[in-house]
N, C-alpha and C. Protein backbone atom coordinates (compact mmCIF):
# COMPACT_ATOMS: atom_id res chain seq x y z
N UNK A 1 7.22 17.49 -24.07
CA UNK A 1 7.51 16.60 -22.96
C UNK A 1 7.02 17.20 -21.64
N UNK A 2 7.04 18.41 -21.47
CA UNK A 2 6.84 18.96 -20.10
C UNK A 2 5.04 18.82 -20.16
N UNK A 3 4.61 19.37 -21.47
CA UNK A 3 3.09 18.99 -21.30
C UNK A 3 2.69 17.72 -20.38
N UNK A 4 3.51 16.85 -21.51
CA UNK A 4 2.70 15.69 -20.79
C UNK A 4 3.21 15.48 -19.31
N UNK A 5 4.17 15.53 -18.98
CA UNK A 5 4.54 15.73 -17.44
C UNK A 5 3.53 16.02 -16.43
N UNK A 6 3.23 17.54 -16.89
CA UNK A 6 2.03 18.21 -16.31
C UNK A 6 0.93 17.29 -16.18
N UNK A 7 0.48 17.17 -17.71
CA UNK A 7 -0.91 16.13 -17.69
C UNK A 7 -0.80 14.91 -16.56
N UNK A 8 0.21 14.36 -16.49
CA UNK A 8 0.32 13.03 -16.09
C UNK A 8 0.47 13.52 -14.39
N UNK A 9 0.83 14.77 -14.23
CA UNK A 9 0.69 14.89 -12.58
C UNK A 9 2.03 15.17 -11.97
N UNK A 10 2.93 15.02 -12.70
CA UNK A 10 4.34 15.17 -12.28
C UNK A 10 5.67 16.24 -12.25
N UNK A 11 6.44 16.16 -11.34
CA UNK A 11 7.09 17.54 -11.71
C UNK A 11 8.35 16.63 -12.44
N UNK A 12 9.09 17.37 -12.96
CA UNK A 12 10.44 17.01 -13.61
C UNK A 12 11.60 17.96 -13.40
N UNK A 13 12.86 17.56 -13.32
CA UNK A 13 13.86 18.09 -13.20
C UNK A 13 14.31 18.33 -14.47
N UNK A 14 14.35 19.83 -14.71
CA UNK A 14 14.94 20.45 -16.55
C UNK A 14 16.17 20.86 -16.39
N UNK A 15 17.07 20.52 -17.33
CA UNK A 15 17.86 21.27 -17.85
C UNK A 15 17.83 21.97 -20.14
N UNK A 16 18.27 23.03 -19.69
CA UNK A 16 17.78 23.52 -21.01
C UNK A 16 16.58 22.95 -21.65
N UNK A 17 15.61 22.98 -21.27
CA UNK A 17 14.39 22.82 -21.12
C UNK A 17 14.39 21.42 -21.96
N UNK A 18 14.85 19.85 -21.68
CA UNK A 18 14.23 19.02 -21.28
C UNK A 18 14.41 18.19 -20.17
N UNK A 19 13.86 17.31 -20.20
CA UNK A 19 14.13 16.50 -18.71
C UNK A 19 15.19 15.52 -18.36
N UNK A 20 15.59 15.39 -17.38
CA UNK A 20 16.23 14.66 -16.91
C UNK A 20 16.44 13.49 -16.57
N UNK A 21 17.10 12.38 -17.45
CA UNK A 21 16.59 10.77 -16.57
C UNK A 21 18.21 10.39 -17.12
N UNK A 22 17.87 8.77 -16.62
CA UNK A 22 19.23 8.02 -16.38
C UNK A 22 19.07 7.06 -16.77
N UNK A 23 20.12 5.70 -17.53
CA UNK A 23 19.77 4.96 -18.28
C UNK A 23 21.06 3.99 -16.96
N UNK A 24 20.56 2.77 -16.78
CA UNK A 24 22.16 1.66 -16.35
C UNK A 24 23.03 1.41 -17.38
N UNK A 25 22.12 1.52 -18.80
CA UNK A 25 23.59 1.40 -19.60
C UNK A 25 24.76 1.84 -20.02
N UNK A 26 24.43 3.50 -19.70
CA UNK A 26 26.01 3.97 -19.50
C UNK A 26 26.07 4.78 -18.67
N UNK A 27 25.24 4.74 -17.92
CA UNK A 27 24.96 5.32 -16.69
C UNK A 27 25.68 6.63 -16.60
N UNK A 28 24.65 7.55 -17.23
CA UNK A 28 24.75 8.87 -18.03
C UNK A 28 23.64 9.71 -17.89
N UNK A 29 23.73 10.79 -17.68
CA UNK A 29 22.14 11.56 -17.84
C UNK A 29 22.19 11.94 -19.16
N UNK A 30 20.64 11.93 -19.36
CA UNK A 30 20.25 12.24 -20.82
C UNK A 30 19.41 13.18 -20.79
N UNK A 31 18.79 14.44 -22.09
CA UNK A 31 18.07 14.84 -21.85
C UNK A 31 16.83 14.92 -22.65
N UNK A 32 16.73 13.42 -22.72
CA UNK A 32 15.07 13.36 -23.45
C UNK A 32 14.45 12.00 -22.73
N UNK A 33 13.40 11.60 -22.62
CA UNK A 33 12.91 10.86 -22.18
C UNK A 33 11.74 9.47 -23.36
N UNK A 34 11.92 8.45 -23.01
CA UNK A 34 11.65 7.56 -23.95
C UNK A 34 9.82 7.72 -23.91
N UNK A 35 10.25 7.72 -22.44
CA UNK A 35 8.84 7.26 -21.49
C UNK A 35 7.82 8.32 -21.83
N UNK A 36 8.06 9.78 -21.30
CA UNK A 36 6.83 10.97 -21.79
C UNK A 36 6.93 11.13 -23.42
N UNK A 37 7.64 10.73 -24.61
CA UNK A 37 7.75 11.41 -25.37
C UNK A 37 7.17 10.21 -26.05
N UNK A 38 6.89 9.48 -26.12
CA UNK A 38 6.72 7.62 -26.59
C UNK A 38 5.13 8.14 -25.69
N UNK A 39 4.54 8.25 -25.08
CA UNK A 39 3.58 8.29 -23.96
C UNK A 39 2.92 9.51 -24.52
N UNK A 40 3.51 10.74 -24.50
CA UNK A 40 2.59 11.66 -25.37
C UNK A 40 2.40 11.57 -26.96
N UNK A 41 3.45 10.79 -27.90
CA UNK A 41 2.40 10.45 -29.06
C UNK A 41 1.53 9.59 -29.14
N UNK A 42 1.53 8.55 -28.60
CA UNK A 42 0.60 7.99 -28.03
C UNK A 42 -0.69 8.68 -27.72
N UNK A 43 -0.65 9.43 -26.50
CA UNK A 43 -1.82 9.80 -25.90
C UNK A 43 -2.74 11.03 -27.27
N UNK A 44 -1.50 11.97 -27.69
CA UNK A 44 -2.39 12.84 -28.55
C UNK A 44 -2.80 12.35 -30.11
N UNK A 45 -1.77 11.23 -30.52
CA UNK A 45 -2.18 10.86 -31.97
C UNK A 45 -3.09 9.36 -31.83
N UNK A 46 -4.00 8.90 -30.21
CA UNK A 46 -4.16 7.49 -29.88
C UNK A 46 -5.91 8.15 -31.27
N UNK A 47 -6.01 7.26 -31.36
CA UNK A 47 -7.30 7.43 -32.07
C UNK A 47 -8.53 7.08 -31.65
N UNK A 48 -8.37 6.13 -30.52
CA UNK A 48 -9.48 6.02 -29.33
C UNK A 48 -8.85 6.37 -28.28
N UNK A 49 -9.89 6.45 -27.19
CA UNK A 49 -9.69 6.89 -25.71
C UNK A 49 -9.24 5.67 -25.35
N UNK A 50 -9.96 4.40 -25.80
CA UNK A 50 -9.89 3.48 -24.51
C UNK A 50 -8.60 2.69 -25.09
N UNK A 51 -7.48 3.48 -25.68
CA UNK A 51 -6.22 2.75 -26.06
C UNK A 51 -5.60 3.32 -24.54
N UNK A 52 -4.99 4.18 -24.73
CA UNK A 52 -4.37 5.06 -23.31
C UNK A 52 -3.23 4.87 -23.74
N UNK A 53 -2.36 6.33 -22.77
CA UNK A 53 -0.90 6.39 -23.27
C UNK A 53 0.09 5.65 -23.35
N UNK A 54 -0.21 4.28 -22.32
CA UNK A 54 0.76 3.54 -22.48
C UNK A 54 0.19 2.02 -22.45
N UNK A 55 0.49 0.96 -23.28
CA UNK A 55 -0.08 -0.31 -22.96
C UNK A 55 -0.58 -1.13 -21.56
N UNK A 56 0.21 -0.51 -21.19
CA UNK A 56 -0.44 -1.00 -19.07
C UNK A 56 0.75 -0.31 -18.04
N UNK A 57 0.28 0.34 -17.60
CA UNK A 57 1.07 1.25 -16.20
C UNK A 57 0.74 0.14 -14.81
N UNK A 58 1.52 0.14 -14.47
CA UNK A 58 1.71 -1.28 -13.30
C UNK A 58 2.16 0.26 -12.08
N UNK A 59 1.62 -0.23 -10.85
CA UNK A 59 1.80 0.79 -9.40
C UNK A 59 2.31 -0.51 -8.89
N UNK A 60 3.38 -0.28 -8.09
CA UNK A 60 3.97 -1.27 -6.96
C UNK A 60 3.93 -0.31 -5.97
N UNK A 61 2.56 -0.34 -5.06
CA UNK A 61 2.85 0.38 -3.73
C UNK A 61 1.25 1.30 -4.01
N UNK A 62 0.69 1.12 -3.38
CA UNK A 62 -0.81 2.25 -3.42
C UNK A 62 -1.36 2.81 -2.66
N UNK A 63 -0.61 4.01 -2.12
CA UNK A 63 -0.17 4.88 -1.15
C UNK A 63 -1.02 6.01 -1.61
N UNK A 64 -0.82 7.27 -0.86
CA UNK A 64 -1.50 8.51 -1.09
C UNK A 64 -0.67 9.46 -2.75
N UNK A 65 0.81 8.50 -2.63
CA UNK A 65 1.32 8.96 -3.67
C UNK A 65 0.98 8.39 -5.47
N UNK A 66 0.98 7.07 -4.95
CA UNK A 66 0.27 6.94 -6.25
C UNK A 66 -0.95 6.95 -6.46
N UNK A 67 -1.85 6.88 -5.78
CA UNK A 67 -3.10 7.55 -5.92
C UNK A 67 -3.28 8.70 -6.69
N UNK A 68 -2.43 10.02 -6.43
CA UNK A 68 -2.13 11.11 -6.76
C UNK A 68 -1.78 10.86 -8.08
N UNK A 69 -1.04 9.98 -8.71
CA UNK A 69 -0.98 9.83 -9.93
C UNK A 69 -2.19 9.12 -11.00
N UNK A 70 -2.57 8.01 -10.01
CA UNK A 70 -3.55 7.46 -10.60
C UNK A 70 -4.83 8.38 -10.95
N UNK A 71 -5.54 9.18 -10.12
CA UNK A 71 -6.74 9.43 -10.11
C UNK A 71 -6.70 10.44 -11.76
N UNK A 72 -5.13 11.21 -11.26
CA UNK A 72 -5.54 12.22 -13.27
C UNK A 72 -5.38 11.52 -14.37
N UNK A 73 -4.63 10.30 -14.24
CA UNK A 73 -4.69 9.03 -15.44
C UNK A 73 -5.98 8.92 -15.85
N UNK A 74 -6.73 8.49 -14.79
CA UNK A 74 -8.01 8.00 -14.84
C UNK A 74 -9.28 9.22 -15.52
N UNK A 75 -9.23 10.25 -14.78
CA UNK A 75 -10.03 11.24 -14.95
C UNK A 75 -9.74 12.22 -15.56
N UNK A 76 -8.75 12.04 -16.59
CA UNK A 76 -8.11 12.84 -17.79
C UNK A 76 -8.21 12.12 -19.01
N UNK A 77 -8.66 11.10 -18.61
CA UNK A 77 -8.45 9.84 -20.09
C UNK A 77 -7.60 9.89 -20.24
N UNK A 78 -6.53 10.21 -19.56
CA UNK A 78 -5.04 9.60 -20.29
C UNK A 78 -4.31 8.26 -20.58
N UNK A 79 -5.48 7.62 -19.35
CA UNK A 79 -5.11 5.41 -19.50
C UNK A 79 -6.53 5.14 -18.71
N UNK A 80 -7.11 4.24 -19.60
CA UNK A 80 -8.35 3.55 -18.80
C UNK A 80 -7.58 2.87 -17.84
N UNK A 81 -8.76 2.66 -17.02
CA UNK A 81 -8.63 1.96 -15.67
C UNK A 81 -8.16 0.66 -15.46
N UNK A 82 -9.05 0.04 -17.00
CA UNK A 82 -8.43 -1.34 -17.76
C UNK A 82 -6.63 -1.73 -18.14
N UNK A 83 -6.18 -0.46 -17.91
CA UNK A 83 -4.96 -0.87 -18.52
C UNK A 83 -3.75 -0.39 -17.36
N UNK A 84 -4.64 -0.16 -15.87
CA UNK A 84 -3.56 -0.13 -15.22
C UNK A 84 -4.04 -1.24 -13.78
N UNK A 85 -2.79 -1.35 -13.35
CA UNK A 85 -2.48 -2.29 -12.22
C UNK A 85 -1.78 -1.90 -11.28
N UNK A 86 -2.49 -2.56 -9.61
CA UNK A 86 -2.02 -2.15 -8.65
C UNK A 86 -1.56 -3.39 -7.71
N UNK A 87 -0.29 -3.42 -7.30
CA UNK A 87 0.17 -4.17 -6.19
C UNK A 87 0.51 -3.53 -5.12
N UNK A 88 0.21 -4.03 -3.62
CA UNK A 88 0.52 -3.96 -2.52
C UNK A 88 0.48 -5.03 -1.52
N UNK A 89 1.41 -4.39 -0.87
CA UNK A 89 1.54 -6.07 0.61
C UNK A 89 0.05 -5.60 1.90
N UNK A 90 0.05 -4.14 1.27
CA UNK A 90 -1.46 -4.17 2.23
C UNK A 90 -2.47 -3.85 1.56
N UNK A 91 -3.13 -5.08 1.65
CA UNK A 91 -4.66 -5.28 0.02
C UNK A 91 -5.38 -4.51 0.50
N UNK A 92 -5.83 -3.88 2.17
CA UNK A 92 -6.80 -3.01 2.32
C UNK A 92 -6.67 -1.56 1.25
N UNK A 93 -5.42 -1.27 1.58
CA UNK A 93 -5.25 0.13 0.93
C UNK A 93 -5.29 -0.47 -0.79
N UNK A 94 -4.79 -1.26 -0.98
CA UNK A 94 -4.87 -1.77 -2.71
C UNK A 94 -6.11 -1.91 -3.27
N UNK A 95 -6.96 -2.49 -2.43
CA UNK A 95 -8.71 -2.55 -2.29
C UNK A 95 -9.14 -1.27 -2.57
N UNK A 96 -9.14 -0.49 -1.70
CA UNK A 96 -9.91 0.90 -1.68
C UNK A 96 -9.42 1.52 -2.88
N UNK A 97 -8.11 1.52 -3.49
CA UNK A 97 -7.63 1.98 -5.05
C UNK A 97 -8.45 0.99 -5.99
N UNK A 98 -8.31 -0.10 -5.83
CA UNK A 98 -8.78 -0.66 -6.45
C UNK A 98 -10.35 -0.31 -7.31
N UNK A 99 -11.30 -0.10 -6.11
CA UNK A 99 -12.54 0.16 -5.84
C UNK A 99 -12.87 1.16 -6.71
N UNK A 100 -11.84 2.52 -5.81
CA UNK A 100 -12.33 3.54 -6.49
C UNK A 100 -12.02 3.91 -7.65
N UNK A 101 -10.67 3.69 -8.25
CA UNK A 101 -11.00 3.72 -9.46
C UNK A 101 -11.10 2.80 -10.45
N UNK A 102 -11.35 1.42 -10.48
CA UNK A 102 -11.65 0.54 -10.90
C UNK A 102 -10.53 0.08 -12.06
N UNK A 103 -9.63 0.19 -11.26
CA UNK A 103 -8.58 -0.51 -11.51
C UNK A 103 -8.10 -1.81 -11.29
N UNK A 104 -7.10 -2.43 -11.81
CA UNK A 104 -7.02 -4.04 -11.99
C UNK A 104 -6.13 -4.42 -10.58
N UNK A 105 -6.51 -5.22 -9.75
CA UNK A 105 -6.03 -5.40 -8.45
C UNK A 105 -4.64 -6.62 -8.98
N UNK A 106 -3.59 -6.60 -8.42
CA UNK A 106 -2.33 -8.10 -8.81
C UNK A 106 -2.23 -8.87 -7.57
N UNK A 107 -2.02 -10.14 -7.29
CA UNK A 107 -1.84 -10.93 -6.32
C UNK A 107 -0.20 -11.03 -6.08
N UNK A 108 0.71 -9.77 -7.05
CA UNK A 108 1.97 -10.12 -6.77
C UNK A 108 2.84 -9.16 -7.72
N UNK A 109 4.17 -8.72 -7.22
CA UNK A 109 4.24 -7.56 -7.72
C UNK A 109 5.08 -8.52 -9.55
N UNK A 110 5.36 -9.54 -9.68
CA UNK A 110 4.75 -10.10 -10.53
C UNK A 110 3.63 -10.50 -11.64
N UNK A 111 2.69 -10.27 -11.30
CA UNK A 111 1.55 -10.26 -11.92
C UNK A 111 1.05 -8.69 -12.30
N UNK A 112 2.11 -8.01 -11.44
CA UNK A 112 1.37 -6.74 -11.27
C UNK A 112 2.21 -5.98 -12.96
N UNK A 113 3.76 -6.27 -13.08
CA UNK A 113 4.54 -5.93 -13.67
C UNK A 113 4.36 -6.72 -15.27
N UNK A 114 3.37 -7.71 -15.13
CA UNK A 114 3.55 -8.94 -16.89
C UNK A 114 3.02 -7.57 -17.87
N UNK A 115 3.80 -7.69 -18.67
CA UNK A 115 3.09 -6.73 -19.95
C UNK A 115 3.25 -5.40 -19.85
N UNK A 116 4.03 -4.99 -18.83
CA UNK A 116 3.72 -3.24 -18.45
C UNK A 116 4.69 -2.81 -19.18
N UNK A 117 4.54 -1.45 -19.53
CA UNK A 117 5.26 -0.59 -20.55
C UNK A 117 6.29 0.86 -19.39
N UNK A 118 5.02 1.12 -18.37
CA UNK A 118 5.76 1.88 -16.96
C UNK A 118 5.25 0.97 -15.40
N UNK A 119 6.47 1.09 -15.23
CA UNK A 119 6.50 0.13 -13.68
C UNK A 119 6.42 1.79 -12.61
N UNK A 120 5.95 1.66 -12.34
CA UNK A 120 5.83 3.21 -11.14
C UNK A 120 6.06 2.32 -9.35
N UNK A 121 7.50 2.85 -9.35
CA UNK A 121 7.79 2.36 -8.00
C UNK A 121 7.30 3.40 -7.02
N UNK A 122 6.21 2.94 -5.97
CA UNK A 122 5.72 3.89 -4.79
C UNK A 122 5.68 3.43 -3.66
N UNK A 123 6.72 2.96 -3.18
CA UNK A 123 6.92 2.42 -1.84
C UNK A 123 7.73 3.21 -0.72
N UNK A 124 7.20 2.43 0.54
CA UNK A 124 8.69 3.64 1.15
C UNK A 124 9.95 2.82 0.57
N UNK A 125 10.76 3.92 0.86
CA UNK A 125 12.53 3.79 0.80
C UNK A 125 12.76 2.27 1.29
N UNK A 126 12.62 1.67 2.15
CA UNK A 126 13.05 1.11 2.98
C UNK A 126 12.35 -0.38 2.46
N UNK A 127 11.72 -0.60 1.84
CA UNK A 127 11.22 -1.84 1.10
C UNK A 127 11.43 -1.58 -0.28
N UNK A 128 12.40 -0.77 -1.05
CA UNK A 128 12.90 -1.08 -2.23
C UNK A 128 13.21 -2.17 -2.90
N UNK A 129 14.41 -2.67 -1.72
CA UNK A 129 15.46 -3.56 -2.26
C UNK A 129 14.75 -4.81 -2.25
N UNK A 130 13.58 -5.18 -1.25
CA UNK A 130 12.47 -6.25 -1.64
C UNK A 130 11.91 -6.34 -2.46
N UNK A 131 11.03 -5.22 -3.57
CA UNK A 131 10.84 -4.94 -4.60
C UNK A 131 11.72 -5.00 -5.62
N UNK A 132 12.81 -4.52 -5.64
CA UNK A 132 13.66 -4.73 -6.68
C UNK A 132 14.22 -6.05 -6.76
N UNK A 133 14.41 -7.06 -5.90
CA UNK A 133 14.79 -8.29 -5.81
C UNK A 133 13.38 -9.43 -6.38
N UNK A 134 12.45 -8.54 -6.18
CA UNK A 134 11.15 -9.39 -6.61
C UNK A 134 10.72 -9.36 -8.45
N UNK A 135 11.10 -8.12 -8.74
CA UNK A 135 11.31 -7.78 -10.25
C UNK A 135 12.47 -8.29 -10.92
N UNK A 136 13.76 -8.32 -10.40
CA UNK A 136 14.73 -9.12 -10.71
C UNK A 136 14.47 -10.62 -11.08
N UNK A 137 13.53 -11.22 -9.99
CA UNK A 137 13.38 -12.92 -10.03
C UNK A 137 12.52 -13.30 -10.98
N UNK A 138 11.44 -11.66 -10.79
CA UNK A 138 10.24 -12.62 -12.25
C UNK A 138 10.66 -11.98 -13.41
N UNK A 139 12.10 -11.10 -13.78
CA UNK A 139 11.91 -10.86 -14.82
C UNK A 139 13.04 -12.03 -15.69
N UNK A 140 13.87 -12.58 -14.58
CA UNK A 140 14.96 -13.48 -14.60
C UNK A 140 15.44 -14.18 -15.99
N UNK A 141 15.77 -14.63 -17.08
CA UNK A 141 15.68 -15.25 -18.44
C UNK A 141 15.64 -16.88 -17.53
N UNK A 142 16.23 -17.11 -16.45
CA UNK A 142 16.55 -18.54 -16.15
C UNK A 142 15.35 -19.04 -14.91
N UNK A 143 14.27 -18.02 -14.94
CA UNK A 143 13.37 -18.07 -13.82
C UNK A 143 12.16 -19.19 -14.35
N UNK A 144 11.74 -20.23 -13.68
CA UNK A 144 10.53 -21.35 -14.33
C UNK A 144 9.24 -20.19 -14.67
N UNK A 145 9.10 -19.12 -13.67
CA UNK A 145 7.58 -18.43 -13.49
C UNK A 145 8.23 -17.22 -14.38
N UNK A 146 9.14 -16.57 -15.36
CA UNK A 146 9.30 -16.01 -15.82
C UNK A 146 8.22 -15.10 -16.56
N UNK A 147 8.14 -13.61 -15.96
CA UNK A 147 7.15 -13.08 -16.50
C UNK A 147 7.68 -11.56 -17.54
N UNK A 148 6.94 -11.51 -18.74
CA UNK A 148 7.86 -10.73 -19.93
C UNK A 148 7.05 -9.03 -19.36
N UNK A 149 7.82 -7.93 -19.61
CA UNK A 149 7.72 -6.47 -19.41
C UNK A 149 8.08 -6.01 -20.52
N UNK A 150 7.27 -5.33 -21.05
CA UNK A 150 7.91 -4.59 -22.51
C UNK A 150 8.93 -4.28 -22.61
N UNK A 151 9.76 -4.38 -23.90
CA UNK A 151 10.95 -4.43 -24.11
C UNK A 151 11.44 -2.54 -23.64
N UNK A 152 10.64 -1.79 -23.90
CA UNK A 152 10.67 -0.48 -23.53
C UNK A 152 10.55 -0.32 -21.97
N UNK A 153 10.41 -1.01 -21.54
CA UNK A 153 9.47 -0.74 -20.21
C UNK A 153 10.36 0.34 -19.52
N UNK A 154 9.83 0.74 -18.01
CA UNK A 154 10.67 2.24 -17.96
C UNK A 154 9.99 2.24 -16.65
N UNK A 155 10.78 2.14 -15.43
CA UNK A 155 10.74 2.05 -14.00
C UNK A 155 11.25 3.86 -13.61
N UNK A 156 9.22 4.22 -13.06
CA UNK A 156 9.18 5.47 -12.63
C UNK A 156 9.25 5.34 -11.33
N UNK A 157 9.61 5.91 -10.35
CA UNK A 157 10.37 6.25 -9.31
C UNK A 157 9.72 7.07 -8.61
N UNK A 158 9.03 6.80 -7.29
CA UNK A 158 7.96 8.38 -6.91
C UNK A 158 8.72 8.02 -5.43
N UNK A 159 9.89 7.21 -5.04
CA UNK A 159 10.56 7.14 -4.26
C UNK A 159 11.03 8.07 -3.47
N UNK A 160 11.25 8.85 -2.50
CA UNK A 160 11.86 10.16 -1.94
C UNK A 160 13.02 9.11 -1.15
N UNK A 161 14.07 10.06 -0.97
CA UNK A 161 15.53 9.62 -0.28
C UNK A 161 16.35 8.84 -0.76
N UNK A 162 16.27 7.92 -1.82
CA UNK A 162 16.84 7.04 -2.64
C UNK A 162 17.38 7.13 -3.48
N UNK A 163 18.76 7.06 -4.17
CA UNK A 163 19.62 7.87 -4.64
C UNK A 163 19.73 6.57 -5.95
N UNK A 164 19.92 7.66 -7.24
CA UNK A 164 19.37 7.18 -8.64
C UNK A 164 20.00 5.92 -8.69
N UNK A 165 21.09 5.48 -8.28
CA UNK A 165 21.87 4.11 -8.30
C UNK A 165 21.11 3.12 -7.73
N UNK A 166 20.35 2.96 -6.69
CA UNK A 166 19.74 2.11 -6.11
C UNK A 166 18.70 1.44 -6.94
N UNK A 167 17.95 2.25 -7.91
CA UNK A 167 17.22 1.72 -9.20
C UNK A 167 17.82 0.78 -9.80
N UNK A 168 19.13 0.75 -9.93
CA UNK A 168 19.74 -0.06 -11.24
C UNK A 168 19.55 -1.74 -10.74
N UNK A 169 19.21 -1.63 -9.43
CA UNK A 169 19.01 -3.20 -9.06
C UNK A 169 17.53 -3.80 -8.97
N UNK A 170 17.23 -2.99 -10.33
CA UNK A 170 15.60 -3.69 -10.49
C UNK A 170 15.93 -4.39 -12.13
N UNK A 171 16.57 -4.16 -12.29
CA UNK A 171 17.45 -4.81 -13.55
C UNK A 171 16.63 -4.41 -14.67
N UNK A 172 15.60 -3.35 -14.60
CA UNK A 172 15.13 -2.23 -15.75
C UNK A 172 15.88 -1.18 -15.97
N UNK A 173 16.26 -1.30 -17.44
CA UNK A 173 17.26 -0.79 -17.84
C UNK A 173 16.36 1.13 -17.72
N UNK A 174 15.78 1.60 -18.30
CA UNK A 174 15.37 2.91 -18.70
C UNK A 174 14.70 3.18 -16.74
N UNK A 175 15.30 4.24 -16.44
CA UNK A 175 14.92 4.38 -15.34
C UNK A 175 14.99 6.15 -15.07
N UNK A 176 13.19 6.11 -14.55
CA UNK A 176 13.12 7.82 -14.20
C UNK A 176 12.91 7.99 -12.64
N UNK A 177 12.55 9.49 -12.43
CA UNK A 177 12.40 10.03 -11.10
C UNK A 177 11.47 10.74 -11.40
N UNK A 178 10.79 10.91 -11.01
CA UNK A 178 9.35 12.30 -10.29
C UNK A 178 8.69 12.20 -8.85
N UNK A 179 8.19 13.17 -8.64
CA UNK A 179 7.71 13.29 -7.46
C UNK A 179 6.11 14.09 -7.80
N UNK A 180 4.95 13.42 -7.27
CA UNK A 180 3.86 14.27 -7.46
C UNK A 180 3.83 15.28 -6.87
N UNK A 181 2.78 16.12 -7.30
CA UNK A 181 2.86 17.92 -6.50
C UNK A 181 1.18 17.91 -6.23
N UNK A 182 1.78 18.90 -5.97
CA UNK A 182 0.18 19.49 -5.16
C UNK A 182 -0.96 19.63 -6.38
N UNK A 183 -0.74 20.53 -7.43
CA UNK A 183 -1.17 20.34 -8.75
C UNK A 183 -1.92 18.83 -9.15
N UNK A 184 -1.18 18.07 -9.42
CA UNK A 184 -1.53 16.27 -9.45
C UNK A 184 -2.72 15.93 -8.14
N UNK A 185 -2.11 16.38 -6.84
CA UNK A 185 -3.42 15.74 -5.99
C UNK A 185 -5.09 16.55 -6.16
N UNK A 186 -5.02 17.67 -6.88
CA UNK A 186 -5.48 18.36 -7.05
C UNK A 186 -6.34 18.39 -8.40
N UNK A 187 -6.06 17.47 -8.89
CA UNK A 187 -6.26 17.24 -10.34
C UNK A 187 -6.21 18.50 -10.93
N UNK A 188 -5.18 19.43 -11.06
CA UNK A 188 -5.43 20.75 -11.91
C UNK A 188 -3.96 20.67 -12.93
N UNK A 189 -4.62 21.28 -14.19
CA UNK A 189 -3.52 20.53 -15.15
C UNK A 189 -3.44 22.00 -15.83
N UNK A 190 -2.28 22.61 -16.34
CA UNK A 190 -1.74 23.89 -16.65
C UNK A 190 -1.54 23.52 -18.36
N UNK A 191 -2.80 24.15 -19.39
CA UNK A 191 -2.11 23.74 -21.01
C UNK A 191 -2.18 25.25 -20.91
């Protein structure tokens, strides 16, 4: 699990050497993760490249932080470019991600989220609860525009100041935290 951590750009919080995440359903820490451990058999037993570790990684927010995540996805083969998606309320900066790594642009953090397996929240603090109210409506069972997220799906968190409870109102149940490092912007990966 920590491998792939590394690979993927991220630091993690360990105890007795695995990681740390939180579920809304019994709102409990656990110490294994669905997301890297589901994500690294995937990535090392995928039998082509152009499968990637996870069926579609969705970015809500395309900032310098997820960038930082995106670019070693991309240039590690760990997920073609094809299988990830970027939303933002400012298309310039979504554009230029877009561009450079030729990734799939969304007209909505809706469109951005249909089919995704990891939702990677990268926004500031302070436009969460707009985001999470927007994932709530399209993931809704009683919504007309109802849009489906893998039943696994698993809302990563590159959020700073936002305290693990505030997640639970994106109404995705499997919910992590990381923060990129210097390592990740750096593309340098430690096997």
């Amino acid at each position: 699990m920590i491998r792939c951590c590394i690979k993927l750009g991220c630091k993690a919080a360990t105890s007795s050497g695995g990681i740390l995440f939180t579920t809304t359903r019994s709102n409990e820490i656990i110490n294994h993760s669905t997301l890297f451990v589901a994500g690294c058999r995937r990535l090392f037993a995928s039998a082509s490249p152009n499968e990637g570790a996870f069926h579609k990684i969705s970015f809500i927010g395309s900032g310098r932080m997820a960038e930082a995540l995106v670019a070693p996805l991309i240039q590690n083969h760990i997920q073609p470019s094809s299988k990830i998606a970027v939303y933002d309320v400012c298309t310039n900066t979504m554009n230029r991600v877009c561009e450079t790594y030729q990734v799939q642009p969304s007209s909505s953090i809706a469109d951005c989220i249909h089919e995704a397996d990891l939702i990677c929240i990268a926004v500031k603090p302070q436009n969460c609860d707009v985001v999470f109210k927007e994932i709530r409506e399209a993931t809704a069972t009683d919504s007309p525009s109802k849009v489906s997220i893998h039943p696994d799906a698993t809302l990563l968190s590159i959020v700073a100041g936002k305290p693990m409870k505030a997640f639970y109102e994106s109404s995705i149940l499997r919910i992590a935290r990381s923060m990129p490092n210097t390592v990740s912007s750096l593309s340098l990966f430690l096997f």
